[in-house]
N, C-alpha and C. Protein backbone atom coordinates (compact mmCIF):
# COMPACT_ATOMS: atom_id res chain seq x y z
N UNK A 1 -83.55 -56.26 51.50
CA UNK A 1 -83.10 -54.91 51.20
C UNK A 1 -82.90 -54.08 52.47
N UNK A 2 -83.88 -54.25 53.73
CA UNK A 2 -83.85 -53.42 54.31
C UNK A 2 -82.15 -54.47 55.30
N UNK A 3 -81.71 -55.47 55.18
CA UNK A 3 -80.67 -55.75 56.20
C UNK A 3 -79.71 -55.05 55.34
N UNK A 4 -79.84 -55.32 54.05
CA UNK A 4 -78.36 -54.59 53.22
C UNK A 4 -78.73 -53.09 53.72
N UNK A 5 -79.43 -52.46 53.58
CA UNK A 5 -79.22 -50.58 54.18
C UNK A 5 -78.78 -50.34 55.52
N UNK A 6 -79.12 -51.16 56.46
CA UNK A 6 -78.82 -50.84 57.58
C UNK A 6 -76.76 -51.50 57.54
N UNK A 7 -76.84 -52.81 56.77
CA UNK A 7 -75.12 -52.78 57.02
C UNK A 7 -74.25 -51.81 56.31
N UNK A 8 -75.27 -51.21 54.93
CA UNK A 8 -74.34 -50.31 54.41
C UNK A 8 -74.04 -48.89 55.38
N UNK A 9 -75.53 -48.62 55.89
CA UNK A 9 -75.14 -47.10 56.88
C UNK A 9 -74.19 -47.59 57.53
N UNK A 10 -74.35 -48.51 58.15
CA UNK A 10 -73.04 -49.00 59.93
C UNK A 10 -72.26 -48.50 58.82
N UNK A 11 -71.29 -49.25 57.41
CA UNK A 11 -70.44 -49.09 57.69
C UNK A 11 -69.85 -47.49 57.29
N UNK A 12 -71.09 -47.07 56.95
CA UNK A 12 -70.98 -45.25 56.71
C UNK A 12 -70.53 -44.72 58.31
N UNK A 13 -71.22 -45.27 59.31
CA UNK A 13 -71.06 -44.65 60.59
C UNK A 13 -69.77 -44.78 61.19
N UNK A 14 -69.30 -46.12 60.41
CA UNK A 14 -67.85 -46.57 61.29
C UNK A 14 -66.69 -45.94 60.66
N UNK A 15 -66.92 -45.72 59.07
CA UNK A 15 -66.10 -44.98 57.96
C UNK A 15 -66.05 -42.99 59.01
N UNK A 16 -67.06 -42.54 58.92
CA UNK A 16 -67.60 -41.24 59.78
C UNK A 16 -67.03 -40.93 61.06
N UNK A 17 -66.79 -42.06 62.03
CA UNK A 17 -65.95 -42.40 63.26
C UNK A 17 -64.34 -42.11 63.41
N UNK A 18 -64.21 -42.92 61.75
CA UNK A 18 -62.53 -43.19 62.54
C UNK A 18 -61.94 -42.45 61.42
N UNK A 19 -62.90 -41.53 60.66
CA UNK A 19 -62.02 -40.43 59.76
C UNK A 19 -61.23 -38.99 60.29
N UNK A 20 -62.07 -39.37 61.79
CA UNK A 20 -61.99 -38.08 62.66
C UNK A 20 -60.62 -38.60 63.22
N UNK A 21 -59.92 -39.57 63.48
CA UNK A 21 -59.69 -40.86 64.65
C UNK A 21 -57.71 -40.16 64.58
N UNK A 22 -56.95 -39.98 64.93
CA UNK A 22 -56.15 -39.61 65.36
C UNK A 22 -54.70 -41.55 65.84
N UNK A 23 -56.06 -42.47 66.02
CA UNK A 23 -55.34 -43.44 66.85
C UNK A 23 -55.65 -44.76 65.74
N UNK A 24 -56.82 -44.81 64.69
CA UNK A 24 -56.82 -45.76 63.72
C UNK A 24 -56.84 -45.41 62.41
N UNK A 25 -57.07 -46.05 61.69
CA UNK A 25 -57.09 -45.34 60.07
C UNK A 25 -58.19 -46.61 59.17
N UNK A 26 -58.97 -46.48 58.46
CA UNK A 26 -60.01 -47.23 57.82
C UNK A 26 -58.86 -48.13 56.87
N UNK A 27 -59.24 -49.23 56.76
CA UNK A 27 -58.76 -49.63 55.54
C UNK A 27 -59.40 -49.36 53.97
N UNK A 28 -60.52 -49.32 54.47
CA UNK A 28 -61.17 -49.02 53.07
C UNK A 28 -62.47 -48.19 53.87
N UNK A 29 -63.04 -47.34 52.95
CA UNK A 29 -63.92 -46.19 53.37
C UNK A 29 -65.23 -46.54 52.43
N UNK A 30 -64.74 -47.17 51.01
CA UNK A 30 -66.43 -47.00 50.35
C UNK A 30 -66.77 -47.66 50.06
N UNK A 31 -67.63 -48.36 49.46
CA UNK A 31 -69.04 -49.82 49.47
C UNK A 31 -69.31 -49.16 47.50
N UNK A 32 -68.98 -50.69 47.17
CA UNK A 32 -69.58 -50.42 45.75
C UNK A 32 -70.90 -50.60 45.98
N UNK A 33 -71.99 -50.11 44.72
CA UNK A 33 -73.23 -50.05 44.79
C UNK A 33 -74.33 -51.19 45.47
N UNK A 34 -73.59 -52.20 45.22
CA UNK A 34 -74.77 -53.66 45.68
C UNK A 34 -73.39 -54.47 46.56
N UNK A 35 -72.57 -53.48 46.86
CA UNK A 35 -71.99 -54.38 47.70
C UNK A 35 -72.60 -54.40 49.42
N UNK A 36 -72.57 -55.20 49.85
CA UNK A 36 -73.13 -55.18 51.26
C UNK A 36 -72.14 -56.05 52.55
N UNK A 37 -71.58 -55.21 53.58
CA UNK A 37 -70.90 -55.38 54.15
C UNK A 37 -70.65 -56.21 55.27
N UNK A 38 -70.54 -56.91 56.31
CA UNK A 38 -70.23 -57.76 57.10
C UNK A 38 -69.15 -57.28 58.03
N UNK A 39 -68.25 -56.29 57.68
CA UNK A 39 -67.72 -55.99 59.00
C UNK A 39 -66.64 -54.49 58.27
N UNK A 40 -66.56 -53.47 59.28
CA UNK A 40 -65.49 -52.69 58.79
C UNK A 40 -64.14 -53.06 59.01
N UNK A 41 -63.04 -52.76 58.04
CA UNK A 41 -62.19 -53.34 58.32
C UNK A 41 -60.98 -51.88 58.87
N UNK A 42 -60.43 -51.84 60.04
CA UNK A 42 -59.88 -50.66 61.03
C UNK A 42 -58.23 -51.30 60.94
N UNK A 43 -57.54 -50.19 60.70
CA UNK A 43 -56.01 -50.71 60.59
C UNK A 43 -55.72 -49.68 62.20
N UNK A 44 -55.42 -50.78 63.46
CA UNK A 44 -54.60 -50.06 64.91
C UNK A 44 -53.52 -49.92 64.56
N UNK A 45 -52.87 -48.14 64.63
CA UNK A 45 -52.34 -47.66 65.12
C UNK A 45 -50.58 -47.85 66.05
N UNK A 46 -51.40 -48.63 67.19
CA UNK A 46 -50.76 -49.24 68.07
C UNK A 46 -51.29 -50.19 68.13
N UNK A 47 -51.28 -51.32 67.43
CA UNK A 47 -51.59 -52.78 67.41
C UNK A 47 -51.63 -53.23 69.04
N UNK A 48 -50.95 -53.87 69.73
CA UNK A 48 -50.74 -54.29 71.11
C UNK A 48 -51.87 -54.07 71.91
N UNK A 49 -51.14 -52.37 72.06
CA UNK A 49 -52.43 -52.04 73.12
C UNK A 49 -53.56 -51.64 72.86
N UNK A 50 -54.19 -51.71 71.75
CA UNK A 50 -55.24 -51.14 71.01
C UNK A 50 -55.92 -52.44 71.47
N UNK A 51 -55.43 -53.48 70.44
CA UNK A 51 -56.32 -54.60 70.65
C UNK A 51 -56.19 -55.13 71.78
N UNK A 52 -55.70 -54.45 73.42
CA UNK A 52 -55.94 -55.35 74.41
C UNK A 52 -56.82 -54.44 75.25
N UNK A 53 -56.65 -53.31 74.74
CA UNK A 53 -57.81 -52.07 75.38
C UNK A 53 -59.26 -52.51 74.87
N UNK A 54 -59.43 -52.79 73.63
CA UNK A 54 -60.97 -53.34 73.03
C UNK A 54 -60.84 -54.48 73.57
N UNK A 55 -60.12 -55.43 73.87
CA UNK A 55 -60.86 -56.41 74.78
C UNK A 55 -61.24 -56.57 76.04
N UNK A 56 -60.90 -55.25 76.88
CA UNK A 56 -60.53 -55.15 78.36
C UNK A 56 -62.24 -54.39 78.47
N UNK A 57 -62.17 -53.89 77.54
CA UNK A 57 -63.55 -53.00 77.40
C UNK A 57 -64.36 -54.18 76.95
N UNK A 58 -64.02 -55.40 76.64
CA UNK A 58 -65.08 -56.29 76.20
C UNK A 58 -65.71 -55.89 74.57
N UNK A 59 -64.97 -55.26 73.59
CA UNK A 59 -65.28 -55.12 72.37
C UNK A 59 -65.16 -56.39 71.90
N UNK A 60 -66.01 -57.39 71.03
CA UNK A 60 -65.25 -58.29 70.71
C UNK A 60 -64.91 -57.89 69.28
N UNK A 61 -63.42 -58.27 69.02
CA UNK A 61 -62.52 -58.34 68.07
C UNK A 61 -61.78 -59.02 68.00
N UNK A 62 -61.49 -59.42 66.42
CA UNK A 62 -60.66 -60.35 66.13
C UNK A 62 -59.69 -60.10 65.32
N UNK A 63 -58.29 -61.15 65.10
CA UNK A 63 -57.61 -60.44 64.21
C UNK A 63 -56.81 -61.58 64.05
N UNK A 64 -55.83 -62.08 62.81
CA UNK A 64 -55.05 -63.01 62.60
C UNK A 64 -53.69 -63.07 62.75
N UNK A 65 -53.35 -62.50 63.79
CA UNK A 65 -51.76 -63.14 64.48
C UNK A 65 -51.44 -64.47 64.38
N UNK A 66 -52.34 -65.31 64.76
CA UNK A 66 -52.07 -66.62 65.02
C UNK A 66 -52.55 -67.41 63.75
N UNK A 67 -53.17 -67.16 62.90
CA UNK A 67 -53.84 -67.55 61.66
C UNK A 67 -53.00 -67.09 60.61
N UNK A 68 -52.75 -65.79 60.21
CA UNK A 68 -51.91 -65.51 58.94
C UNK A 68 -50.54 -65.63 59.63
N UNK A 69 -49.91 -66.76 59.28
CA UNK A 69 -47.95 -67.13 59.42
C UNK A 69 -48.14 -67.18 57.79
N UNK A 70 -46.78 -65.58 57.79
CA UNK A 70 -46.40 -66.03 56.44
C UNK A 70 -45.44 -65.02 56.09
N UNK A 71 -44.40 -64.94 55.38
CA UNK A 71 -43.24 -64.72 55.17
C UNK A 71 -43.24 -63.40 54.39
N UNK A 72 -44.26 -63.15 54.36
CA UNK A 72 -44.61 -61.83 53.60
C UNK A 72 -44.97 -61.01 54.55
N UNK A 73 -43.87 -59.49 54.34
CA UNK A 73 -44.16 -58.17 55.40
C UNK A 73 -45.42 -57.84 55.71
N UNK A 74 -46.26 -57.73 54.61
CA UNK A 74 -47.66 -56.39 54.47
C UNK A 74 -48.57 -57.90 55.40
N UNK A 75 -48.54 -59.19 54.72
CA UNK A 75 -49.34 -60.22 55.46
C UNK A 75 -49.25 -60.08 56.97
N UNK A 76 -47.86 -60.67 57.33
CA UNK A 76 -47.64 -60.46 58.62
C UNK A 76 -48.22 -59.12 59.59
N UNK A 77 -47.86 -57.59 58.92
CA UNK A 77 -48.37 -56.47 59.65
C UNK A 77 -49.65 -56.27 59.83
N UNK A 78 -50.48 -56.84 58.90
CA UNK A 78 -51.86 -56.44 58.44
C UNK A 78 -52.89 -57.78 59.63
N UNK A 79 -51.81 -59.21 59.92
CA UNK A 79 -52.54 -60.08 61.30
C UNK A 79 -52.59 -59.11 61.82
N UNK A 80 -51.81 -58.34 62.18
CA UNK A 80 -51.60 -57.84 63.64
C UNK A 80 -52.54 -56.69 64.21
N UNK A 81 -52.50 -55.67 62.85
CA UNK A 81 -53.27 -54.36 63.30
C UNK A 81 -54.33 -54.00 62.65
N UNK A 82 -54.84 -54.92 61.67
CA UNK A 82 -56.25 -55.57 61.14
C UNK A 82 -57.22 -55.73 61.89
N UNK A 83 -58.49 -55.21 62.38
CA UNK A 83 -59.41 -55.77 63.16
C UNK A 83 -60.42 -55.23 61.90
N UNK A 84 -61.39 -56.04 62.09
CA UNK A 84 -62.94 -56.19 61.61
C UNK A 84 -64.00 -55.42 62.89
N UNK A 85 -64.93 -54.23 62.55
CA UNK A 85 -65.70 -54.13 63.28
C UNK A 85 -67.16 -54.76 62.49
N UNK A 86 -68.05 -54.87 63.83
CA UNK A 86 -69.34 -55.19 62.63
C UNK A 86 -69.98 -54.45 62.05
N UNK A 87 -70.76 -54.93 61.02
CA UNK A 87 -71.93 -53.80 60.73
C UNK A 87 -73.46 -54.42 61.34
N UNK A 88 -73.19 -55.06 62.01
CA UNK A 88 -74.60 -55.86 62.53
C UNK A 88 -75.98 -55.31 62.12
N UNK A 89 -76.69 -55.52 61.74
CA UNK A 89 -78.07 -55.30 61.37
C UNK A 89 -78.67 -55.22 62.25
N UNK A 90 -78.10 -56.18 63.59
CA UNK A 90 -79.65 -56.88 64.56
C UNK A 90 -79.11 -56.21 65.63
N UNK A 91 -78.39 -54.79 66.09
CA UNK A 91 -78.26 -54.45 66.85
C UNK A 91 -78.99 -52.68 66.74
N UNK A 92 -79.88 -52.63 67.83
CA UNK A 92 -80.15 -51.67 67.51
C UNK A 92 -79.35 -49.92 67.68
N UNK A 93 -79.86 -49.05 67.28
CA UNK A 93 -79.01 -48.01 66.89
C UNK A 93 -78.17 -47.53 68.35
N UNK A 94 -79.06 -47.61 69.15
CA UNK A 94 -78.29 -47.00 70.70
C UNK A 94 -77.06 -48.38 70.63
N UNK A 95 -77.37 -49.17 70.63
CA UNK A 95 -76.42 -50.07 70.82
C UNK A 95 -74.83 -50.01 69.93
N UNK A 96 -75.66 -49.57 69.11
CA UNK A 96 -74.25 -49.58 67.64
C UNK A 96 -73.58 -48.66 68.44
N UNK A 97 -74.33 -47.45 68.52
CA UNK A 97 -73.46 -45.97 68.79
C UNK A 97 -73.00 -46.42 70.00
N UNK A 98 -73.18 -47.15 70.74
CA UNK A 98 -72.41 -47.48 72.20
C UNK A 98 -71.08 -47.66 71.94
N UNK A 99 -71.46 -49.19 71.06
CA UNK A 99 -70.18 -49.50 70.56
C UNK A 99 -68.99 -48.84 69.58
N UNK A 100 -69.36 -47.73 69.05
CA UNK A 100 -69.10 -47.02 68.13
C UNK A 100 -68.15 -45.61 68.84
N UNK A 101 -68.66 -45.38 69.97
CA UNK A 101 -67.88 -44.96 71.48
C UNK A 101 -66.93 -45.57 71.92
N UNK A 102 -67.54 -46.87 72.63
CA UNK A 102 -66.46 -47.44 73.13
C UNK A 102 -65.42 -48.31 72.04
N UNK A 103 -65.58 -48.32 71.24
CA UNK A 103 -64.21 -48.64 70.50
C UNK A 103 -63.35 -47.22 70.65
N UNK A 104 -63.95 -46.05 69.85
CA UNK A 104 -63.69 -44.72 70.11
C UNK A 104 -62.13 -44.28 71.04
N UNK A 105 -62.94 -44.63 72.27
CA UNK A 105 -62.54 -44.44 73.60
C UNK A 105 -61.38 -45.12 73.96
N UNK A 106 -61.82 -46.73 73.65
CA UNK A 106 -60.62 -47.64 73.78
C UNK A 106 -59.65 -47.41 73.19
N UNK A 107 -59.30 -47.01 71.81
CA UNK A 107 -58.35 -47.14 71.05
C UNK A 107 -57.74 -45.51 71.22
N UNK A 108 -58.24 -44.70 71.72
CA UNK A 108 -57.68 -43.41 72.17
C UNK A 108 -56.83 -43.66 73.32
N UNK A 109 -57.55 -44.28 74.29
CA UNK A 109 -56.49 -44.34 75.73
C UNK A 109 -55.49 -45.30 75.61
N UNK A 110 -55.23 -46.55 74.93
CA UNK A 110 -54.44 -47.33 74.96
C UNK A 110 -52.66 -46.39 74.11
């Protein structure tokens, strides 16, 4: 119980982050009742340089360019500017909010 509360806040904190966000947009914002999360899912903006700014900053992120080939528009757009953040449990709170910055940051300047 207590790993499901801590992934549900993250993904309250990451939902809280990028509602403000000017440069990403949430894909989804709310958690059914016993659902418990594994990663937020962040639609970039500027795909390209977004995701080469979070890696330059060493965010790790991932995303399926090279994995989803497929002939369908929304599939194809959604490899590209799709990233997953975590909700990690085992990171503690200074750490989250670090990261919770520097994504922030990254995806503003790119």
């Amino acid at each position: 119980n207590k790993i499901a509360e801590v992934r549900r806040r993250r993904f309250e904190q990451w939902a809280d982050a990028v509602s403000s966000s000017a440069h990403v947009e949430a894909f989804s914002t709310s958690l059914m009742a016993e659902q418990v999360p594994y990663v937020f899912p962040v639609r970039l903006k500027r795909p390209e340089a977004q995701f080469k700014a979070l890696k330059y900053k060493g965010i790790s992120v991932w995303r399926w360019d090279h994995l989803a080939v497929s002939d369908c528009r929304v599939s194809a757009r959604l490899a590209v500017d799709l990233v997953q953040m975590p909700c990690q449990h085992s990171m503690n709170d200074a750490a989250f909010e670090r990261l919770v910055r520097e994504f922030s940051q990254a995806v503003a300047s790119a």
